[in-house]
C-alpha atoms as a PDB file:
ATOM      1  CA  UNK A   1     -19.536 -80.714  -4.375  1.00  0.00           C
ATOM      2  CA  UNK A   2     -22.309 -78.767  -6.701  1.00  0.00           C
ATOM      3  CA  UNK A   3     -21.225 -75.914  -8.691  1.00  0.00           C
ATOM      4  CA  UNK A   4     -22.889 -73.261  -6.399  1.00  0.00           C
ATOM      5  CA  UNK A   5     -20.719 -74.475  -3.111  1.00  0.00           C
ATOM      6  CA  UNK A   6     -17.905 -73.994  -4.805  1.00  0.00           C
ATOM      7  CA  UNK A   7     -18.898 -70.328  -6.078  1.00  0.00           C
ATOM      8  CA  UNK A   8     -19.702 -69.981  -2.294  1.00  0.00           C
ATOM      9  CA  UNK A   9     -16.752 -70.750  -1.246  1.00  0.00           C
ATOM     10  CA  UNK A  10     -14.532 -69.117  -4.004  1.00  0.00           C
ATOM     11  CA  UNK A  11     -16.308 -65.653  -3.185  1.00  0.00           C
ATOM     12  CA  UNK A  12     -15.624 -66.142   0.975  1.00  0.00           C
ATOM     13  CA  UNK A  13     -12.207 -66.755   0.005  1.00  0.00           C
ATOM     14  CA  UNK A  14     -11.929 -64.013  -1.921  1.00  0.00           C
ATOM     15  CA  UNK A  15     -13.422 -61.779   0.370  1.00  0.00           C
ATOM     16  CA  UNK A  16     -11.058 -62.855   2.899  1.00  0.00           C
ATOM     17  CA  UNK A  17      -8.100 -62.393   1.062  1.00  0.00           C
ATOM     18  CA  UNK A  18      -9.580 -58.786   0.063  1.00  0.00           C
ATOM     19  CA  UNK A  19     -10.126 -58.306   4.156  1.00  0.00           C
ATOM     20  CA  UNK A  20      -6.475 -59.516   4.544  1.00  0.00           C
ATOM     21  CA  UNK A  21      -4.905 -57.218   2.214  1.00  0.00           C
ATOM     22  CA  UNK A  22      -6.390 -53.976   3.466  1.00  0.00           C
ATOM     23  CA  UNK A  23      -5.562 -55.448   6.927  1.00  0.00           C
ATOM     24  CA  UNK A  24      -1.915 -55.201   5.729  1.00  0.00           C
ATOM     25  CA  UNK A  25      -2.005 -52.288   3.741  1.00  0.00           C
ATOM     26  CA  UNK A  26      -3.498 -50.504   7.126  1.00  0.00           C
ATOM     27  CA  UNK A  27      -0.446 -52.157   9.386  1.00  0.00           C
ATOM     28  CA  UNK A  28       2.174 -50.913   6.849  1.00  0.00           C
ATOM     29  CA  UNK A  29       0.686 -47.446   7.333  1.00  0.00           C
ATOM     30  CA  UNK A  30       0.322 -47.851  10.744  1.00  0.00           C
ATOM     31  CA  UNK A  31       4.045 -49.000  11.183  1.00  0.00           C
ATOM     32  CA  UNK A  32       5.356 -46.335   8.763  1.00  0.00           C
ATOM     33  CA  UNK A  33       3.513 -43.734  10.813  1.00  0.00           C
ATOM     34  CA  UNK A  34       5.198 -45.309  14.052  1.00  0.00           C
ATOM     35  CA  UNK A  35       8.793 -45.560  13.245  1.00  0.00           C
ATOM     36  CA  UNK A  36      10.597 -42.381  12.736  1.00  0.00           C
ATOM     37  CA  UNK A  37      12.332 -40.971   9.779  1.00  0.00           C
ATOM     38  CA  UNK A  38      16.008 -39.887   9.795  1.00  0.00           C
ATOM     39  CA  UNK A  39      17.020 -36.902  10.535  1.00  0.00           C
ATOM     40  CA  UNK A  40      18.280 -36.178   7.497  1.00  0.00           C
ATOM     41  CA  UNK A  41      15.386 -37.499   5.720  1.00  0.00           C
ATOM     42  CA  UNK A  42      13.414 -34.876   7.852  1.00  0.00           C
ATOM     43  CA  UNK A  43      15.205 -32.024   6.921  1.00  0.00           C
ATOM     44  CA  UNK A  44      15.127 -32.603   3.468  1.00  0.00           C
ATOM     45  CA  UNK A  45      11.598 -32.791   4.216  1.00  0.00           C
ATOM     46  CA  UNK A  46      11.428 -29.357   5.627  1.00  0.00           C
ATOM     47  CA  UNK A  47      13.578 -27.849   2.558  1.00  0.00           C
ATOM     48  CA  UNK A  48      10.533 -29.050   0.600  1.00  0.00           C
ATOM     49  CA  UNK A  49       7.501 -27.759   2.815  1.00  0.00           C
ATOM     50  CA  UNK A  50       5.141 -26.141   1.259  1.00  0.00           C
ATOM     51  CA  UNK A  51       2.985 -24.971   3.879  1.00  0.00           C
ATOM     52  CA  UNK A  52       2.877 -22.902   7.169  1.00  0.00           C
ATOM     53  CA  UNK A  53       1.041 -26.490   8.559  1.00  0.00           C
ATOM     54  CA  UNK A  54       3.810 -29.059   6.970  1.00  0.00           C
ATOM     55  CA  UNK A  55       6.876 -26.643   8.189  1.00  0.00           C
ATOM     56  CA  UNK A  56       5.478 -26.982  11.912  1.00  0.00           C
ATOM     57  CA  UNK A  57       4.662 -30.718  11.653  1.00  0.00           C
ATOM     58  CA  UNK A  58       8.004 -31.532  10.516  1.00  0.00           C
ATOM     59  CA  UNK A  59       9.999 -28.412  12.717  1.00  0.00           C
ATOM     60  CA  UNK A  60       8.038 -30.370  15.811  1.00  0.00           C
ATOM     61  CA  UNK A  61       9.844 -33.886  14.647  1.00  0.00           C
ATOM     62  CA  UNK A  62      12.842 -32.764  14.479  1.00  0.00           C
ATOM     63  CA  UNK A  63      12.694 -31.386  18.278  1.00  0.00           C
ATOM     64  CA  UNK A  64      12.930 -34.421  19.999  1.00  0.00           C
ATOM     65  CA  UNK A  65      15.338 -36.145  18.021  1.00  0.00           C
ATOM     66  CA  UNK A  66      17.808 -33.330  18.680  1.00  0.00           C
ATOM     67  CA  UNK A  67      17.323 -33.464  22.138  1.00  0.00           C
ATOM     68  CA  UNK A  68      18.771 -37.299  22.263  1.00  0.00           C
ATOM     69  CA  UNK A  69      21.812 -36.299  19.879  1.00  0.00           C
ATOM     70  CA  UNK A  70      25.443 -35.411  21.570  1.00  0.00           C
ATOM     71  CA  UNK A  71      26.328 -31.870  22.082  1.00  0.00           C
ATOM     72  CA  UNK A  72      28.528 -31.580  18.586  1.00  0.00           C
ATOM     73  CA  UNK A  73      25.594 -33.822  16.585  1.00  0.00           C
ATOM     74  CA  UNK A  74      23.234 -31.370  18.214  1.00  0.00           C
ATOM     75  CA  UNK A  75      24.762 -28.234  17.471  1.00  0.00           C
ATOM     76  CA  UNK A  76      25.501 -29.508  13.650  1.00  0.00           C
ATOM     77  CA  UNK A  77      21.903 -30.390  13.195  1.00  0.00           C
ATOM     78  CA  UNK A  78      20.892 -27.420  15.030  1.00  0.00           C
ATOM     79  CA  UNK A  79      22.856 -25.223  12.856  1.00  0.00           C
ATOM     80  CA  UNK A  80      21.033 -26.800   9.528  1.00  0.00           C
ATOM     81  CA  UNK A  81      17.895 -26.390  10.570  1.00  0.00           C
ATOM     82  CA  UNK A  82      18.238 -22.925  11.212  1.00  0.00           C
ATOM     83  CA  UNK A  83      19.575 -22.125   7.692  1.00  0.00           C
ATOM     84  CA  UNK A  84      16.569 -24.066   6.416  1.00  0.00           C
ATOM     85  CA  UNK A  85      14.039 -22.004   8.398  1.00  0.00           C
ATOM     86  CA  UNK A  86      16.380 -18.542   7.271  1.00  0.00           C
ATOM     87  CA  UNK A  87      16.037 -19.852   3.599  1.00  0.00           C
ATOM     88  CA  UNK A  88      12.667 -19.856   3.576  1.00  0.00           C
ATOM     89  CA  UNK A  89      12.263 -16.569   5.810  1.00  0.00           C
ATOM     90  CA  UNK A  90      14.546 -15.120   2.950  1.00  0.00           C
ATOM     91  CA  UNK A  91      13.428 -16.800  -0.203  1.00  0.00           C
ATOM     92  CA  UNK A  92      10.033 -17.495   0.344  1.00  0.00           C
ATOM     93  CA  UNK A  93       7.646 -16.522  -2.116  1.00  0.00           C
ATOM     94  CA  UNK A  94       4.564 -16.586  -0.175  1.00  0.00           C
ATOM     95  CA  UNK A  95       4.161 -14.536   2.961  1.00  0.00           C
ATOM     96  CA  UNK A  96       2.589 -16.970   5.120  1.00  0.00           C
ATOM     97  CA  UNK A  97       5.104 -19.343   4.767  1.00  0.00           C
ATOM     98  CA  UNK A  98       8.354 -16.687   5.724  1.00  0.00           C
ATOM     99  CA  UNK A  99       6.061 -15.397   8.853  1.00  0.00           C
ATOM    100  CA  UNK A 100       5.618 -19.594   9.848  1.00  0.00           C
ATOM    101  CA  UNK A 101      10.015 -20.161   9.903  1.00  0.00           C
ATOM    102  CA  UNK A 102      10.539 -16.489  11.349  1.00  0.00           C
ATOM    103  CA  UNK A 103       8.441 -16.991  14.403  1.00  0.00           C
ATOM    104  CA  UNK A 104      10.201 -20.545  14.722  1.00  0.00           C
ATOM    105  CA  UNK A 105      13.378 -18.480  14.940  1.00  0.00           C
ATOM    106  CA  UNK A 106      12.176 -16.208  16.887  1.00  0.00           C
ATOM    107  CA  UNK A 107      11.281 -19.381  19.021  1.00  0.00           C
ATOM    108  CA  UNK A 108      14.475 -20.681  18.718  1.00  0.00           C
ATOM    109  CA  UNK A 109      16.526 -17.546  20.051  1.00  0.00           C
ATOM    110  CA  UNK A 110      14.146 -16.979  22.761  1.00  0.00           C
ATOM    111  CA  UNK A 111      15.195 -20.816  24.148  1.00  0.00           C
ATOM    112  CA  UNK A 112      18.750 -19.969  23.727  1.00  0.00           C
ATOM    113  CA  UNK A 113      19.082 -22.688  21.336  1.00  0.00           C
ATOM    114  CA  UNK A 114      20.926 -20.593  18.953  1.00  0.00           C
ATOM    115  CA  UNK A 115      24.434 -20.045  18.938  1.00  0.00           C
ATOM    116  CA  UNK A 116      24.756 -16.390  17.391  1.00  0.00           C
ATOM    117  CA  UNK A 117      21.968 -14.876  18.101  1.00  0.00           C
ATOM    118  CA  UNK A 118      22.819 -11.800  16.237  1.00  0.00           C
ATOM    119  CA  UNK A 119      22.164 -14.040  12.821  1.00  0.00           C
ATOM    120  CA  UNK A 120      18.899 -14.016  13.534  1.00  0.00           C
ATOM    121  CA  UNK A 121      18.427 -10.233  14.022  1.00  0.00           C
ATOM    122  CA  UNK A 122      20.186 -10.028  10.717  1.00  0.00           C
ATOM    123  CA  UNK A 123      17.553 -12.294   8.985  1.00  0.00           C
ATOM    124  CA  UNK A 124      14.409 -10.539  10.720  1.00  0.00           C
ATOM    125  CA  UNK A 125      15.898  -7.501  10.137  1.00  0.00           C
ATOM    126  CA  UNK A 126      16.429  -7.491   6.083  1.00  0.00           C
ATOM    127  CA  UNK A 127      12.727  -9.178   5.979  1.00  0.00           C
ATOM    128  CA  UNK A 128      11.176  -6.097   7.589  1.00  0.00           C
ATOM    129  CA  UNK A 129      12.691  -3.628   5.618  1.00  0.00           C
ATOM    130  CA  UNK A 130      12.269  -5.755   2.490  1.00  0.00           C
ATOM    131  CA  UNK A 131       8.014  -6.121   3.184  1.00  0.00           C
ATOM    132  CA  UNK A 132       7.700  -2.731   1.769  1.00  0.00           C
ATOM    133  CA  UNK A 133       9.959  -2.395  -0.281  1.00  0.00           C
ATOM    134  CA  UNK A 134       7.803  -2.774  -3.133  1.00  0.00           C
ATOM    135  CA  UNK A 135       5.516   0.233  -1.261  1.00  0.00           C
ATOM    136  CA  UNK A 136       3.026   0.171   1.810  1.00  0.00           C
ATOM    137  CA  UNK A 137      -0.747  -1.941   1.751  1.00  0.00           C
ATOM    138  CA  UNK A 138      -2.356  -3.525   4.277  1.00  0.00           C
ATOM    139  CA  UNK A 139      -0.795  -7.218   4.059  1.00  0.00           C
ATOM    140  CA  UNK A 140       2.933  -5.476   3.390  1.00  0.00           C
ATOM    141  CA  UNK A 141       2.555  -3.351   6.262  1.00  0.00           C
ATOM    142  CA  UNK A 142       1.053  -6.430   8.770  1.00  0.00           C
ATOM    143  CA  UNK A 143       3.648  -8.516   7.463  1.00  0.00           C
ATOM    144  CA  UNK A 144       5.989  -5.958   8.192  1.00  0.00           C
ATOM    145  CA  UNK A 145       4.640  -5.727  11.684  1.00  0.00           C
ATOM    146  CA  UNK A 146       4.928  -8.895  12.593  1.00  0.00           C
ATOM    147  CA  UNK A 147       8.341  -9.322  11.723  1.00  0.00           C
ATOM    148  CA  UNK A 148       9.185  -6.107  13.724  1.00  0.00           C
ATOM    149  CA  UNK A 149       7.332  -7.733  16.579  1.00  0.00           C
ATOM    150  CA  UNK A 150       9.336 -10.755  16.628  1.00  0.00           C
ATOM    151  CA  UNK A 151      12.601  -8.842  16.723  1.00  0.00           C
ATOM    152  CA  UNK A 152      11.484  -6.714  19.841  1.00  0.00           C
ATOM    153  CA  UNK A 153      10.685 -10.337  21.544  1.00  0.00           C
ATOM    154  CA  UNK A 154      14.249 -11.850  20.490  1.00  0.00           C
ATOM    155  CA  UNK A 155      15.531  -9.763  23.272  1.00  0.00           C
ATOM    156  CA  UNK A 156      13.635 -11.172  26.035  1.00  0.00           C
ATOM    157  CA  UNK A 157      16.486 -13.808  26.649  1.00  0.00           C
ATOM    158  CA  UNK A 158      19.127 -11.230  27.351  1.00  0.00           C
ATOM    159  CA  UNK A 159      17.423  -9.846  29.910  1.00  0.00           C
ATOM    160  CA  UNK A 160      17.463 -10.330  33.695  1.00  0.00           C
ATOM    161  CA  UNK A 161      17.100 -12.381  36.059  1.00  0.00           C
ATOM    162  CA  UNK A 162      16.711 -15.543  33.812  1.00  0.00           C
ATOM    163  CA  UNK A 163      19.242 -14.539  30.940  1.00  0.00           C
ATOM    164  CA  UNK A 164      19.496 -17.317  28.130  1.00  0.00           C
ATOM    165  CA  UNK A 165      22.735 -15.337  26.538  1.00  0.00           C
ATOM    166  CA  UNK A 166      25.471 -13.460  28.086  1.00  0.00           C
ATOM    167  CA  UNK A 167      25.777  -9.718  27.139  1.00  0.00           C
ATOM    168  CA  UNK A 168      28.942 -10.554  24.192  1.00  0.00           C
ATOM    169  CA  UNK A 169      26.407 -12.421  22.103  1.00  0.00           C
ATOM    170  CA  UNK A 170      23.825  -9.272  22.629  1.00  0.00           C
ATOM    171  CA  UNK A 171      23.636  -8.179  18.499  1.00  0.00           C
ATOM    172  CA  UNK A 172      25.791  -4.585  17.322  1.00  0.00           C
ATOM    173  CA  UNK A 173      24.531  -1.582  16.693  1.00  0.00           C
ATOM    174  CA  UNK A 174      24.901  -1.626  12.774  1.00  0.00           C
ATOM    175  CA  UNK A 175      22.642  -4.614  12.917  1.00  0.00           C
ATOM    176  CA  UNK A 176      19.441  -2.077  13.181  1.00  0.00           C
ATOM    177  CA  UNK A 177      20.498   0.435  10.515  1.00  0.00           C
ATOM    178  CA  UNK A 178      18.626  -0.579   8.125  1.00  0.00           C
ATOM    179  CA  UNK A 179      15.563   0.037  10.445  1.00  0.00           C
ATOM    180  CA  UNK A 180      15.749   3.376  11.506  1.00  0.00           C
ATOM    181  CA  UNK A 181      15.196   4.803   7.886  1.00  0.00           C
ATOM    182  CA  UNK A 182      11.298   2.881   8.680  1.00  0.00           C
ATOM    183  CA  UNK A 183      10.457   6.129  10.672  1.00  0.00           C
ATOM    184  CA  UNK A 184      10.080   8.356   8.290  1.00  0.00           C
ATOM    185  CA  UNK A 185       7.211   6.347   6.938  1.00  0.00           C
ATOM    186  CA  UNK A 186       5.610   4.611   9.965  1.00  0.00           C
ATOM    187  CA  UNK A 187       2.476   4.032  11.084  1.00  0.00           C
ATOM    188  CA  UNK A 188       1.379   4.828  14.663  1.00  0.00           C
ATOM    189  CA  UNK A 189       1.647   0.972  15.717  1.00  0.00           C
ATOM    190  CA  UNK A 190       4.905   0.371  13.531  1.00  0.00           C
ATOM    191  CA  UNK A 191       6.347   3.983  15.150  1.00  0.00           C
ATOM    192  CA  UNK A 192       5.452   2.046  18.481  1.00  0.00           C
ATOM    193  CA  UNK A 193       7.119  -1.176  17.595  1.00  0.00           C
ATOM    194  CA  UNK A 194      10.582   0.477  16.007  1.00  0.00           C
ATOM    195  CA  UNK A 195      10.688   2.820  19.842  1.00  0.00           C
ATOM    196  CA  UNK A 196      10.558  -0.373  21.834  1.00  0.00           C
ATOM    197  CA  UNK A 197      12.909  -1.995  19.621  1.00  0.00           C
ATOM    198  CA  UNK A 198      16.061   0.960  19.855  1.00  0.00           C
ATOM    199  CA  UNK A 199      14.839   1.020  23.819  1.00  0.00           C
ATOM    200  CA  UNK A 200      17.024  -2.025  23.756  1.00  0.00           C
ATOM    201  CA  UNK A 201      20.052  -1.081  22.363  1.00  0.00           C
ATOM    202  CA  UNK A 202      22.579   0.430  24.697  1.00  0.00           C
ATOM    203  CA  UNK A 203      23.600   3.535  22.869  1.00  0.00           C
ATOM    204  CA  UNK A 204      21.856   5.096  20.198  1.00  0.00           C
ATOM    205  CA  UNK A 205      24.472   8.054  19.220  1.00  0.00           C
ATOM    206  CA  UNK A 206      25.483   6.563  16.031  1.00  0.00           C
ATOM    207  CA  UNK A 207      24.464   8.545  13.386  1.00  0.00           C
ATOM    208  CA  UNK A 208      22.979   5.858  10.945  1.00  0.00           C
ATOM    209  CA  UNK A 209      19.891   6.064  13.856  1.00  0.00           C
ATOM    210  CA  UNK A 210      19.905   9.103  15.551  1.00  0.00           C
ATOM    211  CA  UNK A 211      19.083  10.860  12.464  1.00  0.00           C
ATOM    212  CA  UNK A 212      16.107   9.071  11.782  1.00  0.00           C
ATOM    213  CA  UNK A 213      15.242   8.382  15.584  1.00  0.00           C
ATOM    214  CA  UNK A 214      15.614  11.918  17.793  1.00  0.00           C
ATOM    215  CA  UNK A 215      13.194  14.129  15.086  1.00  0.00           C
ATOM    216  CA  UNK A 216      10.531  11.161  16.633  1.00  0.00           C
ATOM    217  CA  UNK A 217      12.092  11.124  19.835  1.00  0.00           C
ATOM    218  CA  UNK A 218      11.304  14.802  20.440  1.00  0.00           C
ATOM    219  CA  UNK A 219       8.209  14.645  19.041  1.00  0.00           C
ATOM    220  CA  UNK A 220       7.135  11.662  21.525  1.00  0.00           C
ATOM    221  CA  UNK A 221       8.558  13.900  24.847  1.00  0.00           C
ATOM    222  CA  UNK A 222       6.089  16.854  23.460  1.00  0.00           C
ATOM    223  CA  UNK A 223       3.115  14.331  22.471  1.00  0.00           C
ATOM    224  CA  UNK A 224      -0.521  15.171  24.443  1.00  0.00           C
ATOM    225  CA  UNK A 225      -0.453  11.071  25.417  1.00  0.00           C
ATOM    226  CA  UNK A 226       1.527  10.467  28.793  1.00  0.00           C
ATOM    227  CA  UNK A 227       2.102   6.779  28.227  1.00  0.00           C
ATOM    228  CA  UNK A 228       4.671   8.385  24.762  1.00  0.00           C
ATOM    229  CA  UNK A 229       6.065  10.704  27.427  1.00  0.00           C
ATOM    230  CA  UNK A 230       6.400   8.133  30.042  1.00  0.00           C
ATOM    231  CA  UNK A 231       8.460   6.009  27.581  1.00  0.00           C
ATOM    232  CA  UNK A 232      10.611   7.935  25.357  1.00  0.00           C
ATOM    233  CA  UNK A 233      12.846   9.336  29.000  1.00  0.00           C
ATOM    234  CA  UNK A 234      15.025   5.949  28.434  1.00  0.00           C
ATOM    235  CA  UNK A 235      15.393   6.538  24.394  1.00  0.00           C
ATOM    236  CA  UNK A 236      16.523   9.954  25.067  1.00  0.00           C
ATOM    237  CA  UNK A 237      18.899   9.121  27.413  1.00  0.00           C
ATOM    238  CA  UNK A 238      20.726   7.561  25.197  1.00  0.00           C
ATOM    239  CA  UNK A 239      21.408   9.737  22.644  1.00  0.00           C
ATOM    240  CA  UNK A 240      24.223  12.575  23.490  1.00  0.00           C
ATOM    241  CA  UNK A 241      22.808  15.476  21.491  1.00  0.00           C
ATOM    242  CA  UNK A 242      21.657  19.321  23.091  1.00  0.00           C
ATOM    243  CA  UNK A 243      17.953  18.758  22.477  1.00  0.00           C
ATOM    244  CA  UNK A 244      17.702  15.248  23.743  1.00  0.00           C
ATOM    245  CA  UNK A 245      18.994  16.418  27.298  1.00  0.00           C
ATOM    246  CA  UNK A 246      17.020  19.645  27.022  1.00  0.00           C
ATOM    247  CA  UNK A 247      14.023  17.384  26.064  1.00  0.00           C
ATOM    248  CA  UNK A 248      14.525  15.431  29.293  1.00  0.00           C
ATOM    249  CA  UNK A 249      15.311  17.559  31.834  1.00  0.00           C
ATOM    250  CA  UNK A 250      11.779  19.044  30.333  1.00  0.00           C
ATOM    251  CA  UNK A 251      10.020  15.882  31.465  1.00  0.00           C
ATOM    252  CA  UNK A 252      11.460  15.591  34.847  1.00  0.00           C
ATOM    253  CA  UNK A 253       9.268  18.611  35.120  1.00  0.00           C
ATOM    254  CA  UNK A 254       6.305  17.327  33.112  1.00  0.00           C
ATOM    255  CA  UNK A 255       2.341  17.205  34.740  1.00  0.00           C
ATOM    256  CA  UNK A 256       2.340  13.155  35.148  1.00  0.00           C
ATOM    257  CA  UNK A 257       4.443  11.921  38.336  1.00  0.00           C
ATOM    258  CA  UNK A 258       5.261   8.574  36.429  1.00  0.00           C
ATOM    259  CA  UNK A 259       6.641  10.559  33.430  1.00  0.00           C
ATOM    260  CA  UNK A 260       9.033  12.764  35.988  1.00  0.00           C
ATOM    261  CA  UNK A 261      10.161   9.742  37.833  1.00  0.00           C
ATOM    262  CA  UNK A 262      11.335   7.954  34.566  1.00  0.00           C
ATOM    263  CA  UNK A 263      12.324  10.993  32.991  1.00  0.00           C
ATOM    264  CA  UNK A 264      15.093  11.774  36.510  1.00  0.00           C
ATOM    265  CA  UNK A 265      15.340   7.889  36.214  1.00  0.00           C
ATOM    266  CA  UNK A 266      16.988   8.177  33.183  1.00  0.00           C
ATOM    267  CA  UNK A 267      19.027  11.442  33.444  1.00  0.00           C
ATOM    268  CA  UNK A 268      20.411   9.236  36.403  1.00  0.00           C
ATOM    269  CA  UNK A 269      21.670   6.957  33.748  1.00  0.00           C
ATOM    270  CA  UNK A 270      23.138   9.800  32.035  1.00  0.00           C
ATOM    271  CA  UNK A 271      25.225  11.327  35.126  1.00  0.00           C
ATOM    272  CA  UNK A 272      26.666   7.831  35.347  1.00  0.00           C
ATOM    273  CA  UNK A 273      27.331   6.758  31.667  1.00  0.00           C
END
């Protein structure tokens, strides 16, 4: 055999084997891509995520493999992911990443796959009072916003006819303290937000809100725009004070038919509570 079939043949062979071996890197990849990690391995994973995209990718793994878990594995694993989300809603440095695991609790709670609900109120609520802490800009305040946001939509599953929780899980009063104090500072759209938010709550005579809320409540049963007057009938109805009942038997005498029917709507409420 001359010397050049040989080279010939040495460099096909070593083409081939060069072919082969990226064939088989490829299948490893493929294979590790196909077979899924641990549980375990995945939440370690999301401890570590250091991105709003990575925190979804690996939130969305977990999902299924919780669904094919017993009740007591579910509820264990269940229980760890939320305190990894509320870690890094809580100790999060950067703001993208805390608004990523809130709205996944948010998510969570609105499913009614959370346990006590009222946890997750707690954690929503210390991150909107903490977004401004440090004083009021434009990404403070929208983070701030969002967060609000996202508590006002936890209580879509306690409400009827599809309720996800019963009315004993529904989160105290105390729970919202810390939010009424935002008033005095609010923006028109955050003002909005914090109303819809104490619309909620059954009562609102304890004194820790009513402070803060009535001087706004008032204010909204005098404002020029009907849709504030149309609204604020249920919030007053709920606080026992003089000028909150004087306030609404004003509007069940108000210019805009919608604002009198809510307004005697709500002093129904009243006769009966």
């Amino acid at each position: 055999m001359s010397q050049s079939t040989e080279t010939l043949l040495f460099k096909g062979t070593n083409r081939f084997n060069i072919t082969m071996q990226q064939f088989m890197r490829g299948l490893r990849k493929i294979t590790t891509l196909l077979t899924p990690l641990p549980l375990s391995e995945l939440l370690l994973q999301l401890e570590e995520a250091s991105s709003p995209a990575s925190l979804s990718r690996i939130v969305n793994k977990i999902q299924p493999i919780l669904w094919k878990q017993s009740s007591r594995e579910q509820s264990l694993a269940r229980k760890h992911l939320l305190n990894v989300l509320t870690n890094h809603v809580l100790q999060g440095e950067d703001a993208a990443m805390r608004l990523e695991a809130a709205g996944w609790l948010r998510l969570l709670v609105q499913a009614g796959l959370v346990a006590q609900p009222e946890e997750i109120f707690v954690t929503l609520v210390t991150v909107a009072v903490r977004a401004t802490q440090n004083g009021y800009n434009v990404a403070s305040t929208k983070e701030q916003q969002a967060y609000l946001k996202m508590i006002f939509q936890c209580f879509w599953p306690f409400r009827y006819p599809y309720p996800a929780f019963s009315w004993q899980l529904f989160p105290a009063n105390d729970v919202f303290y810390p939010l009424a104090s935002l008033f005095t500072e609010a923006d028109d759209e955050t003002q909005d937000t914090l109303m819809s938010i104490f619309a909620e709550l059954p009562s609102l005579d304890d004194e820790e809100i009513a402070q803060y809320l009535l001087p706004v409540a008032l204010q909204w049963a005098r404002d020029s725009d009907p849709e504030r007057r149309r609204r604020i009938p249920t919030v007053l109805a709920r606080i026992n004070s003089a000028s909150s009942c004087e306030a609404l038997a004003h509007l069940q005498l108000d210019a805009d038919p919608i604002v009198r029917k809510n307004a005697k709507s709500a002093a129904g409420f009243v006769r009966r509570a």
